[in-house]
Protein backbone atom coordinates (compact mmCIF):
# COMPACT_ATOMS: atom_id res chain seq x y z
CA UNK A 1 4.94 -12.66 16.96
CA UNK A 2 5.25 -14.46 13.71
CA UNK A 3 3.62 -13.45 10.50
CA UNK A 4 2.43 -16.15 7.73
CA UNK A 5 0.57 -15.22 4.51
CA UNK A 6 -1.40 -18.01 2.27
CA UNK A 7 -3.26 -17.94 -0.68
CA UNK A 8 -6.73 -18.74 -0.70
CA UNK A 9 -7.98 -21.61 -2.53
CA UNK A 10 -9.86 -19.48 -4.65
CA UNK A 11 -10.44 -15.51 -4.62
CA UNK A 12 -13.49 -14.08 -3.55
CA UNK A 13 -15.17 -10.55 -3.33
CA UNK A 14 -15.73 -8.61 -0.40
CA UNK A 15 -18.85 -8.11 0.07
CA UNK A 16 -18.80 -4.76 1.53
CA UNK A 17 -16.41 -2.93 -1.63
CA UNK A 18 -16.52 -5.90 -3.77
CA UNK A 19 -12.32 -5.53 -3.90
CA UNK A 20 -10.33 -9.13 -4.72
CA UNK A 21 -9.60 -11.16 -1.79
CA UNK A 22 -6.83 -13.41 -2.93
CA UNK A 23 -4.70 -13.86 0.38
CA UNK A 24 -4.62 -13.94 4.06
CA UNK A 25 -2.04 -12.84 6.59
CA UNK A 26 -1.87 -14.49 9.46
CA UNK A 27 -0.72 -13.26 13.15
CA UNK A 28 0.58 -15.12 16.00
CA UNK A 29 -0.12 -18.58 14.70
CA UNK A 30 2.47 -20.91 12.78
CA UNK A 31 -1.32 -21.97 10.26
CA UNK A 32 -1.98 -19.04 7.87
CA UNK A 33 -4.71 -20.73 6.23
CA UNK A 34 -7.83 -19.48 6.97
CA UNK A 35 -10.85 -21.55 8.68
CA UNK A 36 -14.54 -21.19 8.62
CA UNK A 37 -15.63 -18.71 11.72
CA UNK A 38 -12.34 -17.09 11.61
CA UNK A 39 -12.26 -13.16 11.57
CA UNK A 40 -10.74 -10.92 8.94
CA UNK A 41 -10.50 -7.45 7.52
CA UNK A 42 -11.07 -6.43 4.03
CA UNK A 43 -7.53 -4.06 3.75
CA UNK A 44 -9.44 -1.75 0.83
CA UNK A 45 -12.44 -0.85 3.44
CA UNK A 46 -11.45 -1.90 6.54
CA UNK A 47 -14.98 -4.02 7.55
CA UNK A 48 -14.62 -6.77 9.45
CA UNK A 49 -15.64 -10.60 7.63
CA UNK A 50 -15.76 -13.84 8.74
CA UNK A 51 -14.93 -16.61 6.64
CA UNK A 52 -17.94 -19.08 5.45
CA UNK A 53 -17.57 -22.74 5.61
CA UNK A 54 -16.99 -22.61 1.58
CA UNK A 55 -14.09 -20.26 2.65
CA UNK A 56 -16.30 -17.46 1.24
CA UNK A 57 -16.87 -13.94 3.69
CA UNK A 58 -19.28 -12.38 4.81
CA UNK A 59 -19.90 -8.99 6.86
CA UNK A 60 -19.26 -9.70 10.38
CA UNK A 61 -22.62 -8.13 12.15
CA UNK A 62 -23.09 -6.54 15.57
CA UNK A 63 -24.00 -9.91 17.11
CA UNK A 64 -20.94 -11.48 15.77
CA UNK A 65 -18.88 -8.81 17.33
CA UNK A 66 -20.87 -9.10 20.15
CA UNK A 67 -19.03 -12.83 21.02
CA UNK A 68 -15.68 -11.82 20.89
CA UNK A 69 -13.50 -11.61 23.62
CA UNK A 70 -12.95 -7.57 24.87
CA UNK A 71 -8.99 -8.52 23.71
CA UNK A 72 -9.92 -9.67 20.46
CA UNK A 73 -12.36 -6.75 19.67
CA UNK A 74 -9.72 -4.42 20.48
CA UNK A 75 -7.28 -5.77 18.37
CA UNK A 76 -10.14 -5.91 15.21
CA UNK A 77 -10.46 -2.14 16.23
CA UNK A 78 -7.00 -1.19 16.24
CA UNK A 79 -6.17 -2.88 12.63
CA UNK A 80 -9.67 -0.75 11.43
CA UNK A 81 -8.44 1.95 12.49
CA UNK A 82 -4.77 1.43 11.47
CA UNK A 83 -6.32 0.43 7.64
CA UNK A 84 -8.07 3.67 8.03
CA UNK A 85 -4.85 5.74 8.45
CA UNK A 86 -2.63 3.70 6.21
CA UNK A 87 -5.48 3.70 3.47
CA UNK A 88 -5.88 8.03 3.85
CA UNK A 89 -1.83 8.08 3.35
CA UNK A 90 -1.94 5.50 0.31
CA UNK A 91 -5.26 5.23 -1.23
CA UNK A 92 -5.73 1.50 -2.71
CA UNK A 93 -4.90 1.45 -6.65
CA UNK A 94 -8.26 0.51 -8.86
CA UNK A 95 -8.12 -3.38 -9.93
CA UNK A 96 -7.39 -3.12 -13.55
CA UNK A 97 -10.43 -4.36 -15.23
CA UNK A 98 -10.12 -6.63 -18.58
């Protein structure tokens, strides 16, 4: 499976912590760059977003969960949960604020 990370063409905030969101990793595809409607995962909290048409997120909700293939849902589940652990074992460092 490859792995590609991109920059996003501008930061933004998740919505859930309000941590940075600067870059995206991509899996499986040879296109890191995000699209509007795809799924991603906020690695300080662990919530699922989706990317806005502006390239913005937002909280996925139950109903957009609700869509996803049972394979896809899984996966989303096992990188929470995998954030979760990782995140207990190395808690995120504070942004350093100006």
């Amino acid at each position: 499976m490859s792995r590609r990370e991109s920059m996003l063409p501008r930061a933004c905030l998740c919505p859930h912590c309000g941590a940075k969101l600067d870059a995206s990793t991509e899996l499986g595809r040879d296109d890191a760059a995000p699209s509007p409607g795809d799924y991603s995962m906020c690695l300080h909290c662990g919530v699922i977003l989706i990317y806005t048409p502006k390239l913005d997120v937002r909280r996925a909700e139950l109903d957009d969960l609700a869509k996803l293939p049972r394979e896809t849902l899984l996966l989303l589940m096992r990188a929470q949960y995998a954030q979760s652990l990782a995140s207990r074992l190395h808690p995120p460092k504070p942004e350093p604020t100006n």
